[in-house]
Protein backbone atom coordinates (compact mmCIF):
# COMPACT_ATOMS: atom_id res chain seq x y z
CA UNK A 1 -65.93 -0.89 -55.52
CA UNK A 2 -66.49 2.79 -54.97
CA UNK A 3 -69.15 4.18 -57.32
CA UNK A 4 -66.26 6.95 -58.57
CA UNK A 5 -63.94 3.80 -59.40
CA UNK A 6 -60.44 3.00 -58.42
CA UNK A 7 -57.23 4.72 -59.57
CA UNK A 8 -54.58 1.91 -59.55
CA UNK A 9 -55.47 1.45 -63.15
CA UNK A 10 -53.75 5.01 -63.67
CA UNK A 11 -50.51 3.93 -61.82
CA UNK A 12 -47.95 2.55 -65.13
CA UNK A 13 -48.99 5.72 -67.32
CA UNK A 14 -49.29 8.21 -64.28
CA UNK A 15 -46.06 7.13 -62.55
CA UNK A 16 -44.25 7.76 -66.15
CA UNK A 17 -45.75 10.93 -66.60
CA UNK A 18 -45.26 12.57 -63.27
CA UNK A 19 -41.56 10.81 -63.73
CA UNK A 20 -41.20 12.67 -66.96
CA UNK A 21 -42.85 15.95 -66.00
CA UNK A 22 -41.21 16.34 -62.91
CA UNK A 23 -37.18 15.39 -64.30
CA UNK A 24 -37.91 17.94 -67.09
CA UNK A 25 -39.11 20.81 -64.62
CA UNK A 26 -36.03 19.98 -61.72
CA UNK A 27 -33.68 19.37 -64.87
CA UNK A 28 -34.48 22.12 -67.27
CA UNK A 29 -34.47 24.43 -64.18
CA UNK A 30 -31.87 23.45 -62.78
CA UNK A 31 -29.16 23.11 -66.05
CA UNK A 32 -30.43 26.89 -66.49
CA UNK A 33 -30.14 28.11 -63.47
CA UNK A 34 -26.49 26.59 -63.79
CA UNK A 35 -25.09 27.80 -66.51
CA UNK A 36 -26.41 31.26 -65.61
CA UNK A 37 -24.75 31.24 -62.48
CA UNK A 38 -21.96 30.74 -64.72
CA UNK A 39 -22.28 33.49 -66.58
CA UNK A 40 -22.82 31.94 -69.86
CA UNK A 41 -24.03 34.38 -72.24
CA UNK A 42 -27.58 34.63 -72.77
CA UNK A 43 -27.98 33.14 -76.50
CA UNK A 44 -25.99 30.45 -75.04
CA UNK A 45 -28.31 29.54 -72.17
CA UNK A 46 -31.20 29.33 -74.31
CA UNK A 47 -29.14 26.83 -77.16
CA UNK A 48 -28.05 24.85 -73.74
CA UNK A 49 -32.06 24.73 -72.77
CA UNK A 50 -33.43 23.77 -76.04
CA UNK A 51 -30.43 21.05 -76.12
CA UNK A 52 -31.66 20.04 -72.99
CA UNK A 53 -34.95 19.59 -73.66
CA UNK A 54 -34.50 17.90 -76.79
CA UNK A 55 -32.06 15.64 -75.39
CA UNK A 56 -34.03 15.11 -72.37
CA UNK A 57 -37.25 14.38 -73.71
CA UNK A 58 -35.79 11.69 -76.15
CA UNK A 59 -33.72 9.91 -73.04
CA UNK A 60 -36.79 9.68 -70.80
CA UNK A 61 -38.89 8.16 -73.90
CA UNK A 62 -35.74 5.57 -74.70
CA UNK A 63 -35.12 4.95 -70.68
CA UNK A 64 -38.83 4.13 -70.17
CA UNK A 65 -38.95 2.00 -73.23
CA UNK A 66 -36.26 -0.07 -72.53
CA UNK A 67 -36.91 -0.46 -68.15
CA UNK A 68 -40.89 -0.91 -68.82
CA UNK A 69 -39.86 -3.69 -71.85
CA UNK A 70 -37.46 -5.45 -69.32
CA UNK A 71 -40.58 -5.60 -67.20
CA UNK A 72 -42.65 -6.93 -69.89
CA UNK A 73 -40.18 -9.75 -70.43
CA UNK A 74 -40.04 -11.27 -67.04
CA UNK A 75 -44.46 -10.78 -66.98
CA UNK A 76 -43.81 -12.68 -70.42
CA UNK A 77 -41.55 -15.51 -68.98
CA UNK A 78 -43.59 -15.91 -65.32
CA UNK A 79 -46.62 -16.42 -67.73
CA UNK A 80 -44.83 -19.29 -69.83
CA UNK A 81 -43.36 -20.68 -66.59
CA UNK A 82 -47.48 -20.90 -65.67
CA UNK A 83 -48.66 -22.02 -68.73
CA UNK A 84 -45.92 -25.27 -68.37
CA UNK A 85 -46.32 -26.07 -64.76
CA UNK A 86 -50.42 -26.04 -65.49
CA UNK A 87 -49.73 -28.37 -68.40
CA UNK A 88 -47.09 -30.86 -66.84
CA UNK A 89 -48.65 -30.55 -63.00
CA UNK A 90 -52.58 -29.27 -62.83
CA UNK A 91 -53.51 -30.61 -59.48
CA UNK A 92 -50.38 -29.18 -57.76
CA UNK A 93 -51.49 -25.96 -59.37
CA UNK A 94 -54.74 -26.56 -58.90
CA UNK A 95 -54.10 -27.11 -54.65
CA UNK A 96 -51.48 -24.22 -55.09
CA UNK A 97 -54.24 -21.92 -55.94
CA UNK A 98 -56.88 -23.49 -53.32
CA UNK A 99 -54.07 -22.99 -50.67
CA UNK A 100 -53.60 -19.05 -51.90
CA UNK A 101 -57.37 -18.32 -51.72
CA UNK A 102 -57.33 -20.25 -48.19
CA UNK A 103 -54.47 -17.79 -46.85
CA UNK A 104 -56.66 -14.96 -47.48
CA UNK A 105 -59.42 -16.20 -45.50
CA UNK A 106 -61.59 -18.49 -48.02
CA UNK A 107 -62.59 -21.97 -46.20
CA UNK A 108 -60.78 -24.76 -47.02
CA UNK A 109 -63.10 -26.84 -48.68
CA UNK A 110 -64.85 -23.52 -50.38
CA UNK A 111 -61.36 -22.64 -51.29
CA UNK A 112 -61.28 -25.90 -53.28
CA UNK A 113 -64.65 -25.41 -55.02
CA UNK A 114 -63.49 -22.20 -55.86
CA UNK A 115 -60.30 -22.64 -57.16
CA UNK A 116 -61.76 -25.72 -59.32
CA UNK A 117 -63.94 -23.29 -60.96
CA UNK A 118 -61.20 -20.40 -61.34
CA UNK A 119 -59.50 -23.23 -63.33
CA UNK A 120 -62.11 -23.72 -65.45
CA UNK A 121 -63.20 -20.96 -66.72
CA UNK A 122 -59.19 -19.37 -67.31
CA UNK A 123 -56.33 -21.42 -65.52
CA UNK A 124 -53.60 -19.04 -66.60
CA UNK A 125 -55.52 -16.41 -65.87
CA UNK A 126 -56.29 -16.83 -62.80
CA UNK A 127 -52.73 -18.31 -61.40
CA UNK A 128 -51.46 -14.82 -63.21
CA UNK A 129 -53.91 -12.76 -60.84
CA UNK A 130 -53.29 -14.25 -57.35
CA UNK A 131 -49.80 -15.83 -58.07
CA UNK A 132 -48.12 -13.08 -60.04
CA UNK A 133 -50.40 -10.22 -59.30
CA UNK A 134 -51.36 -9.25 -63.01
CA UNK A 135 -54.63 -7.87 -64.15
CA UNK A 136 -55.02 -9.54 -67.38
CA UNK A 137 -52.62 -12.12 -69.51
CA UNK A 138 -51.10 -8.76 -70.83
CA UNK A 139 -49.39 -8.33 -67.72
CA UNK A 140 -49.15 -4.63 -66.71
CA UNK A 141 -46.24 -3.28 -68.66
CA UNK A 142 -46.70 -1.36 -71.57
CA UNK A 143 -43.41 -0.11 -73.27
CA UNK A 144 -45.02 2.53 -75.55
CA UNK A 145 -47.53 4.32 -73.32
CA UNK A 146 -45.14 4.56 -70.61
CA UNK A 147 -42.25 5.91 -73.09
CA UNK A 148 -44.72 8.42 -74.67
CA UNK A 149 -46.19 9.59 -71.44
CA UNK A 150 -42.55 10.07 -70.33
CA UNK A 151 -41.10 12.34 -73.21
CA UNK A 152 -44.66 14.35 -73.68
CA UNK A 153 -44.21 15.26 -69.85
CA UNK A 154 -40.91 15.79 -70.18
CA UNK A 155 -41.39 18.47 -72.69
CA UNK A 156 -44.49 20.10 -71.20
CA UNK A 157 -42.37 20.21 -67.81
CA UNK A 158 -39.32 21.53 -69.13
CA UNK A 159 -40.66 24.25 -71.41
CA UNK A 160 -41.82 26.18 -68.32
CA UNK A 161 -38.12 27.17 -67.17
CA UNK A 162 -37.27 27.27 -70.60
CA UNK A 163 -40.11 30.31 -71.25
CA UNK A 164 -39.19 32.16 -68.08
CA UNK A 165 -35.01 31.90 -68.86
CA UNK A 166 -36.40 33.55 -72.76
CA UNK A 167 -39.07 35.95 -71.36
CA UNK A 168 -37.54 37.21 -68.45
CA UNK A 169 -35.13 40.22 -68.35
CA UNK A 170 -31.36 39.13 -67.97
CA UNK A 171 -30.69 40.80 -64.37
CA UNK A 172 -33.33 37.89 -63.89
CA UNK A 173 -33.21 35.09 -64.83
CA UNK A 174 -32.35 32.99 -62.39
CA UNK A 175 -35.21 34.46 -59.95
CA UNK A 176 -37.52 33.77 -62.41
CA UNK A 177 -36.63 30.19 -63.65
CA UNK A 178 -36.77 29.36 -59.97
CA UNK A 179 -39.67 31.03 -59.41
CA UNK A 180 -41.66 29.27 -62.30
CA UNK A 181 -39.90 26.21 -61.56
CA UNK A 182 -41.58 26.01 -57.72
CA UNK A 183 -44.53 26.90 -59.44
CA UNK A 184 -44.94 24.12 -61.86
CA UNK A 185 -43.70 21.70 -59.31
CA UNK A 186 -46.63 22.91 -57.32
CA UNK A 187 -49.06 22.09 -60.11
CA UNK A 188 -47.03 18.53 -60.47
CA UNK A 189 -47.44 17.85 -57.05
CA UNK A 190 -50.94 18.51 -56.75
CA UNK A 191 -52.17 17.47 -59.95
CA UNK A 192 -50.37 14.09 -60.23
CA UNK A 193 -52.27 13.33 -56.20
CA UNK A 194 -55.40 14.94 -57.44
CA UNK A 195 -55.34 11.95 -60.45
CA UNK A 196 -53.99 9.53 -58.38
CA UNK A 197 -56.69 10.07 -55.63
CA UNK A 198 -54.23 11.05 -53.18
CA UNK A 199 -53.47 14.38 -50.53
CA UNK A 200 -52.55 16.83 -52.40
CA UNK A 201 -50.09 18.38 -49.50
CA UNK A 202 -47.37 15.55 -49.47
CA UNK A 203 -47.41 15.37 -52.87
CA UNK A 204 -46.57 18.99 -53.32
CA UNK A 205 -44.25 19.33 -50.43
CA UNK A 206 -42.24 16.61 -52.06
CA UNK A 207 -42.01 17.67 -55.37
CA UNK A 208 -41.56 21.40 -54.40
CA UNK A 209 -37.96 20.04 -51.84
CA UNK A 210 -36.50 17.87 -54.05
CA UNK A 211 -36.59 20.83 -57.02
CA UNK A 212 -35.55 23.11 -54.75
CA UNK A 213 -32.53 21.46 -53.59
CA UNK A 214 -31.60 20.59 -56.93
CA UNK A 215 -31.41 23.97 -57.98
CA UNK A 216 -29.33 25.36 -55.09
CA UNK A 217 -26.94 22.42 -55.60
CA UNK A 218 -26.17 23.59 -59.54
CA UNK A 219 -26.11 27.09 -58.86
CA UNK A 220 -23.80 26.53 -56.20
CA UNK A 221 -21.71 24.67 -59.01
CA UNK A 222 -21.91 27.66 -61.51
CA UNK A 223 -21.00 30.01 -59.05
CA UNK A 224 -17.96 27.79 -58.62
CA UNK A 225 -16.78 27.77 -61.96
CA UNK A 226 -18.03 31.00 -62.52
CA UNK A 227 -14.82 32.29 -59.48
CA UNK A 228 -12.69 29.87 -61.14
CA UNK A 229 -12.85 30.57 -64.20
């Protein structure tokens, strides 16, 4: 192991907050810029972005709850499904697990010794690492963190448009809720690599398209309904 550690131990509460942080930026910005292409009044764009945040934070919090508990429950069932083949079958799990450690380059009669002392010391635990790729009888999921992470990031990301659609003068607001918008996906992109260990430039390039598109495609809509109406 690298003396600085690993980062894959980040992933379930990093991948929710990035998730979170980055729907409430490209959201938030882009319901704004939306309904001011419209020409919604202003007092009526900033009740629409509070709504929106509100509303947004609380469905990313319920969303990851629920997806990251359906996860949970099939770790849950795999790990009973374990714990009854190990009970009505231990040397077929016992050669299933020799066979797994042989396939990634262990000798065959090492891989024996091996997995007869993985067994001993924690036979769940160890069919749960190399069969079902958990780290831990916990499994990986966790419902909370990743529903927390979620709707704090959601919040933090979305209050940036938010501020610039109140602070900014009304001949701009859309210049400068796209403006800040790019900006905080820029500091999404970078940091969520920087924590995960990863190049920063992919990570912002990606973040930085995918907000801007999404902000062309609803002020394109407003203007729309903007002629129409």
């Amino acid at each position: 192991m690298p003396k600085e550690g690993h980062f894959i131990n980040r992933s379930n509460w990093l991948r929710a907050a990035v998730l979170g942080a980055n729907d409430g930026i490209v959201s938030m910005s882009s319901l704004l810029v939306g309904v001011t292409s419209a020409g919604m009044a202003s007092g009526n764009v900033m009740l629409t972005g509070f709504a929106g945040l509100t509303a947004g934070a609380l469905s990313m919090a319920a969303g990851e709850y629920v997806s990251v508990s359906a996860q949970a429950d099939v770790e849950a069932a795999d790990l009973e499904r374990e714990r009854i083949a190990l009970e009505e079958d231990p040397d077929y799990e016992l050669e299933e697990l020799a066979e797994g450690l042989e396939s990634r380059g262990v000798d065959a009669v090492l891989a024996v010794k091996v997995a007869a002392q993985m067994t001993d010391h924690d036979a769940l635990g160890a069919h749960a690492r190399e069969e079902l790729g958990m780290f831990g009888l916990a499994g990986q999921a966790n419902p909370l963190q990743a529903a927390g992470a979620s709707a704090l990031a959601f919040g933090i990301g979305g209050a940036f448009p938010l501020a610039a659609a109140l602070l900014a003068p009304r001949a701009a607001d859309i210049s400068a809720i796209a403006a800040v918008a790019v900006l905080a996906l820029v500091l999404l992109g970078g940091g969520g690599a920087k924590l995960g260990g990863a190049p920063l430039r992919p990570g912002i390039i990606r973040a930085v398209i995918w907000g801007v598109v999404a902000m062309l495609f609803t002020a394109g809509v407003g203007q729309l309904f903007d002629s129409v109406v």
